[in-house]
C-alpha atoms as a PDB file:
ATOM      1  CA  UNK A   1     -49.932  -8.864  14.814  1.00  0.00           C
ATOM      2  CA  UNK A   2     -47.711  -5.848  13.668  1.00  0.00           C
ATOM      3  CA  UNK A   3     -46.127  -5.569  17.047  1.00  0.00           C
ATOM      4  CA  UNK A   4     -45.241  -9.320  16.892  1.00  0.00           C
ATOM      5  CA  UNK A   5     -43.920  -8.612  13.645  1.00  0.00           C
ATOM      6  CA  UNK A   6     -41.882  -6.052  14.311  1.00  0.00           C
ATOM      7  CA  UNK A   7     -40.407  -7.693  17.214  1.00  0.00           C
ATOM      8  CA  UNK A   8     -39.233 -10.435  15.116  1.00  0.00           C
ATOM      9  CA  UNK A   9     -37.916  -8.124  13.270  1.00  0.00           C
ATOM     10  CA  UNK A  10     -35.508  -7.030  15.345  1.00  0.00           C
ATOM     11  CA  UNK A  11     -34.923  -9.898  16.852  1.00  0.00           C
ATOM     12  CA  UNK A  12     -33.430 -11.098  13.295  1.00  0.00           C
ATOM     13  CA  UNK A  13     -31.899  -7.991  12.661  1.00  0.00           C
ATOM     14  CA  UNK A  14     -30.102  -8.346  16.039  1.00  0.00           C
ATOM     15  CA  UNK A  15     -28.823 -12.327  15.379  1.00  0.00           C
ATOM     16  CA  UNK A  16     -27.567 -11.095  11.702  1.00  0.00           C
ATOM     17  CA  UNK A  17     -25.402  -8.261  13.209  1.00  0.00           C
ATOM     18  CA  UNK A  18     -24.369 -10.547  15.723  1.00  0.00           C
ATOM     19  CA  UNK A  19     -23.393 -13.024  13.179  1.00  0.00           C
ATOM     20  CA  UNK A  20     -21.648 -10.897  11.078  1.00  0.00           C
ATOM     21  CA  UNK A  21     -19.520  -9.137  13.990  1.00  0.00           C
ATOM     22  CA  UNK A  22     -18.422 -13.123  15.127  1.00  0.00           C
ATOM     23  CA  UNK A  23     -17.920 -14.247  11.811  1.00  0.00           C
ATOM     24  CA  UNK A  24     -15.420 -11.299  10.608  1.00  0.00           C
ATOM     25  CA  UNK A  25     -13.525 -11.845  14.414  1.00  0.00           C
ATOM     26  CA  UNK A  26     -13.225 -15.478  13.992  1.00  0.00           C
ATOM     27  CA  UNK A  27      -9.627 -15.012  13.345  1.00  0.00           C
ATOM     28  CA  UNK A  28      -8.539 -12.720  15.660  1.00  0.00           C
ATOM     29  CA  UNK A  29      -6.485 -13.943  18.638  1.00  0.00           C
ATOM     30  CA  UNK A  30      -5.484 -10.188  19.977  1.00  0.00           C
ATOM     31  CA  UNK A  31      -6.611  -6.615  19.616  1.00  0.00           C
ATOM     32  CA  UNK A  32      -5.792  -4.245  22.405  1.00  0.00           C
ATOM     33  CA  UNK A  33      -5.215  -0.394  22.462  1.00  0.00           C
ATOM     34  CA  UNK A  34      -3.181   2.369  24.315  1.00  0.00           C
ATOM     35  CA  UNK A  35      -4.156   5.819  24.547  1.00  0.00           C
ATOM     36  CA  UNK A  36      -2.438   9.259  24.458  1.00  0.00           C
ATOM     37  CA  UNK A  37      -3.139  12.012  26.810  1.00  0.00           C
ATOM     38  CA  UNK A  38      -3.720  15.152  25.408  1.00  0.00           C
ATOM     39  CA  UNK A  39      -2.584  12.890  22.163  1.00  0.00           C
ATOM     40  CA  UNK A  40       1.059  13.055  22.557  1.00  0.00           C
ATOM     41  CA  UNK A  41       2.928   9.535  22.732  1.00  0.00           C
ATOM     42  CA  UNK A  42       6.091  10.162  25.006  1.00  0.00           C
ATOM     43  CA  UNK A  43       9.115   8.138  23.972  1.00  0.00           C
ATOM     44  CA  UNK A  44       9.483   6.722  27.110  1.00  0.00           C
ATOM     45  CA  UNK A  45       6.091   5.696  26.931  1.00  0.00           C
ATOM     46  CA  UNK A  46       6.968   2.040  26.275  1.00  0.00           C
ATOM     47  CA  UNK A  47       3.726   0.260  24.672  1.00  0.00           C
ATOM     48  CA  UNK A  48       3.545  -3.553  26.714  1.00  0.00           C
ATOM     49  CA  UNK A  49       1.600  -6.503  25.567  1.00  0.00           C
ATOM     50  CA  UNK A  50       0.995  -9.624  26.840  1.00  0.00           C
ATOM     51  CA  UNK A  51      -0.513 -12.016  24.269  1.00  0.00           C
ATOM     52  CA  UNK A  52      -1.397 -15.957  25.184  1.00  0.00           C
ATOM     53  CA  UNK A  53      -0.414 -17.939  21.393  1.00  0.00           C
ATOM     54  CA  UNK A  54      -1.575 -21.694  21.776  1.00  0.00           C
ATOM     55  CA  UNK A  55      -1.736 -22.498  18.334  1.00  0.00           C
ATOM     56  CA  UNK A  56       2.232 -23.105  17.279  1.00  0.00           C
ATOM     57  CA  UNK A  57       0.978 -24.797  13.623  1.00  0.00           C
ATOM     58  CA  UNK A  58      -1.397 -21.436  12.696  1.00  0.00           C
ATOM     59  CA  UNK A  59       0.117 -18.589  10.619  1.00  0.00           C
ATOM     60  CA  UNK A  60      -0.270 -15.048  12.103  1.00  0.00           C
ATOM     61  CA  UNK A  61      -0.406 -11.127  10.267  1.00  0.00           C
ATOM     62  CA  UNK A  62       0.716  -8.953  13.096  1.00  0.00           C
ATOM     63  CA  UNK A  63      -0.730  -5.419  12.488  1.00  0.00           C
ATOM     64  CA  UNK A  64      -0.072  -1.754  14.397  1.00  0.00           C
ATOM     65  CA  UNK A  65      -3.709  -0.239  14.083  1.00  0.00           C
ATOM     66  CA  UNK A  66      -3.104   3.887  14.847  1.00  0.00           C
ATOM     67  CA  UNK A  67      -5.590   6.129  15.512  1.00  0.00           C
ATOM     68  CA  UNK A  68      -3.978   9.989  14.955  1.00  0.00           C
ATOM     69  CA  UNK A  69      -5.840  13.487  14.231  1.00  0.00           C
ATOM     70  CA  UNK A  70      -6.516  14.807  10.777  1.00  0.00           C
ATOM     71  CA  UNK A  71      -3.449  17.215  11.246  1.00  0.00           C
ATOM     72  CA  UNK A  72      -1.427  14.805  12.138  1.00  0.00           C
ATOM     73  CA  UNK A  73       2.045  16.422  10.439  1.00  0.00           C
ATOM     74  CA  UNK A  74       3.832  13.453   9.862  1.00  0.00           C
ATOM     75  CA  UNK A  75       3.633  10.960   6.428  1.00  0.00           C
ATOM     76  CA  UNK A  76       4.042   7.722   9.252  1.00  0.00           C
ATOM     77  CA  UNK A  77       5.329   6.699  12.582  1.00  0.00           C
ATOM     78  CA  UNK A  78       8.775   5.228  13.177  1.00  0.00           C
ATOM     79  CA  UNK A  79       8.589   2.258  15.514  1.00  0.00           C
ATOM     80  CA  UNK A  80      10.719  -0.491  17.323  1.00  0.00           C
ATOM     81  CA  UNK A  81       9.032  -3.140  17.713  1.00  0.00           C
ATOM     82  CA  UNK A  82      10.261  -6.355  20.195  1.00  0.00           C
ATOM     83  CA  UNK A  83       8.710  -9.609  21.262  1.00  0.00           C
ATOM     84  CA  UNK A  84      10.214 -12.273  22.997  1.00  0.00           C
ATOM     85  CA  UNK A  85       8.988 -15.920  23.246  1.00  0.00           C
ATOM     86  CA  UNK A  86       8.199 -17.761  26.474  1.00  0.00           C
ATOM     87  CA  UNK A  87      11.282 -19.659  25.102  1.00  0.00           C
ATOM     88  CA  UNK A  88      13.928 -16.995  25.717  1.00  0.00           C
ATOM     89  CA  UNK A  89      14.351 -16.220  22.335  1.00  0.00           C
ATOM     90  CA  UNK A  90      13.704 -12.301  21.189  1.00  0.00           C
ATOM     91  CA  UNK A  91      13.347 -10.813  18.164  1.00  0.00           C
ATOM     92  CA  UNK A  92      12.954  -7.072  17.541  1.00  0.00           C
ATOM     93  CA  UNK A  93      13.253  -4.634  14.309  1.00  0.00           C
ATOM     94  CA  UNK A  94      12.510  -1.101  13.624  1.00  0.00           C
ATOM     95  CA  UNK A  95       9.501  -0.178  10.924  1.00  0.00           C
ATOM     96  CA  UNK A  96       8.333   3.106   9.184  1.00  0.00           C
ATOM     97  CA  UNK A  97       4.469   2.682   9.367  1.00  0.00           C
ATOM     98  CA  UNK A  98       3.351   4.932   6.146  1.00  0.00           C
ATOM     99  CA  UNK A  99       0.344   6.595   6.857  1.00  0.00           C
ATOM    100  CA  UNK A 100      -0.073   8.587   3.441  1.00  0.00           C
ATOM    101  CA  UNK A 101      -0.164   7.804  -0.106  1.00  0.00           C
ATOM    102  CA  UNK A 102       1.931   9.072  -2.784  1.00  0.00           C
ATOM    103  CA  UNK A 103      -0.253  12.242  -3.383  1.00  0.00           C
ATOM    104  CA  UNK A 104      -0.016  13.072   0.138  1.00  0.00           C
ATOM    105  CA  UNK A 105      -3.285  11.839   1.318  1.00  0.00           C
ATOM    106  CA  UNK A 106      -4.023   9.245   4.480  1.00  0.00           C
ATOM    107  CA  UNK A 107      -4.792   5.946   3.463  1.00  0.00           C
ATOM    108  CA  UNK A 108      -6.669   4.845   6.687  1.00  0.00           C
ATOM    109  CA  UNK A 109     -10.468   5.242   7.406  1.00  0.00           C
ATOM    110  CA  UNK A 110     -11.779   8.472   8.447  1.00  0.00           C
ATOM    111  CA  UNK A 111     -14.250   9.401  10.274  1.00  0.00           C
ATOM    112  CA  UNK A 112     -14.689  13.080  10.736  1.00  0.00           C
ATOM    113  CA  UNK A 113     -11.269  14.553  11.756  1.00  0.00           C
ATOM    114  CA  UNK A 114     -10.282  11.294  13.027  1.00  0.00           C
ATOM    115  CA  UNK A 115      -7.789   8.739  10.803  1.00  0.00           C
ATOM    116  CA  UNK A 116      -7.352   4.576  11.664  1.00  0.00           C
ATOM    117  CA  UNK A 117      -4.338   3.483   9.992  1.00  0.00           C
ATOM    118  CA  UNK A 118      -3.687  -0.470  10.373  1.00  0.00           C
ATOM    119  CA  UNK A 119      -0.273  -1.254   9.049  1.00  0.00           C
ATOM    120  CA  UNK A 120       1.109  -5.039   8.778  1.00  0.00           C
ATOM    121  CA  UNK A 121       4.329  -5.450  10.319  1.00  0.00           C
ATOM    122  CA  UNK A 122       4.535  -9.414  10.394  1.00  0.00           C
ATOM    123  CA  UNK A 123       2.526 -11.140   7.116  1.00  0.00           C
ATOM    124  CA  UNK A 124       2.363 -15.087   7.847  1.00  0.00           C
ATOM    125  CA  UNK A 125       4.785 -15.263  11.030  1.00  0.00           C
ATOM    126  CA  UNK A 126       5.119 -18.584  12.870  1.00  0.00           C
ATOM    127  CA  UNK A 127       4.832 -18.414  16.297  1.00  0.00           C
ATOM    128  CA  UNK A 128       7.072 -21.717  17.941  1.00  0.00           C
ATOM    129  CA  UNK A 129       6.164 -22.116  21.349  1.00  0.00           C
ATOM    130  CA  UNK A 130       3.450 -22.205  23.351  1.00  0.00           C
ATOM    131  CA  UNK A 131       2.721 -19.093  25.851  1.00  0.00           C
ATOM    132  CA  UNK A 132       2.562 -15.695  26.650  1.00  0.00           C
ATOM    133  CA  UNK A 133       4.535 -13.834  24.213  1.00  0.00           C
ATOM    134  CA  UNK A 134       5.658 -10.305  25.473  1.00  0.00           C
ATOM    135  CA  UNK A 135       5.204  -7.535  22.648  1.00  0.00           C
ATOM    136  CA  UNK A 136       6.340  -3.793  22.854  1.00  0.00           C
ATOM    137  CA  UNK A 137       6.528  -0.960  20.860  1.00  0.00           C
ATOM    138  CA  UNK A 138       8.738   1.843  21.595  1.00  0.00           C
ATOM    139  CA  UNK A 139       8.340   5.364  19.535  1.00  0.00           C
ATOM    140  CA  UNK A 140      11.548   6.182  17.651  1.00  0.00           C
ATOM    141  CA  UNK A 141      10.398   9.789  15.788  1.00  0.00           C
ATOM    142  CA  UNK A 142      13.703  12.001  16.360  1.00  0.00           C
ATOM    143  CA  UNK A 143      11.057  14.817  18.101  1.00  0.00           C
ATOM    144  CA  UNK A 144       8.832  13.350  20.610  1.00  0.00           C
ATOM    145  CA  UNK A 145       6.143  13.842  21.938  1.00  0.00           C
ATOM    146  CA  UNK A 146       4.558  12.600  18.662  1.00  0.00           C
ATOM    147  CA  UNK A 147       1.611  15.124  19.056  1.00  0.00           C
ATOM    148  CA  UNK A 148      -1.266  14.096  17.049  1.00  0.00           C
ATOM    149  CA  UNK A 149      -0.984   9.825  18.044  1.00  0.00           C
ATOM    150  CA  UNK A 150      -4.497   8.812  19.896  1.00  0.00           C
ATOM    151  CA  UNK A 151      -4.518   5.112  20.357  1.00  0.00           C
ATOM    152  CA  UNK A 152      -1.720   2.685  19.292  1.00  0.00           C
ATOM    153  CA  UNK A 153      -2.604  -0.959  19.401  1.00  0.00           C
ATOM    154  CA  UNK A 154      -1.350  -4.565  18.489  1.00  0.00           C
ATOM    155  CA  UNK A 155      -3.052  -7.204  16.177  1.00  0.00           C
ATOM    156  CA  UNK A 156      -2.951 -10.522  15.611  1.00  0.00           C
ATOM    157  CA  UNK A 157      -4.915 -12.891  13.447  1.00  0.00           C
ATOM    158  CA  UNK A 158      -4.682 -16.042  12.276  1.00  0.00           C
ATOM    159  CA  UNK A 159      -4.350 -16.607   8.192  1.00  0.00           C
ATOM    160  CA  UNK A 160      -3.984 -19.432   6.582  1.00  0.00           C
END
């Protein structure tokens, strides 16, 4: 009887986790990450995505998520970031992504030495046609490598 019990157990353990991990994703059309070698991002290391959008009457927040060391030396990353719409049409604009807070401090999650910084770039964007919509993300720091960058990703979720 225990052993029964403590199979069911688990077994609802497992469906709640499960739940909770769908549930939470539900909105999220893309997540995909680069890494670094040795954790230095090149500046002709040119970050590509390909992202299928099928839903032109949804809202989207278009995040950078960056993973970087605890040393990291820098108070953000300067970006340029492009993507251009299966209809031609291209759009592309530079960002600071600001790692730190005002004291100084990282405002990601940490775990360990290790820092995740997400940073919204696009809040509410409209997507307009239907497709694959080609995203990059070139690094623009005036000394590259950037030592310290581990992954760099893209983001996109639907909002309402």
């Amino acid at each position: 009887m225990i052993e029964k019990y403590n199979t069911m157990k688990k077994i609802l353990i497992f469906f709640s986790a499960s739940f909770l991990l769908i549930s939470c994703s539900k909105n999220k059309v893309f997540e995909e990450f680069v890494k670094f070698d040795n954790y230095d991002w090149k500046m002709d290391h040119v970050i590509k995505f390909d992202v299928p959008i099928e839903d032109t009457s949804a809202f989207y927040n278009v995040s950078i998520p960056v993973r970087h060391i605890d040393n990291y030396p820098y108070d953000g990353l300067l970006v340029n970031f492009t993507y251009n719409a299966p209809n031609g049409e291209e759009h592309t604009k530079n960002y600071k992504l600001n790692f730190r807070d005002a004291d100084g401090k990282f405002k990601g999650d940490v775990a360990g030495d290790i820092w995740d910084e997400i940073v919204m770039i696009m809040e509410k964007a409209k997507f307009n046609a239907k497709g694959t919509y080609k995203f990059e993300i070139v690094n623009n720091m005036p000394k590259t490598p950037t030592q310290g960058i581990m992954e760099l990703g893209l983001l996109i979720e639907k909002t309402k």
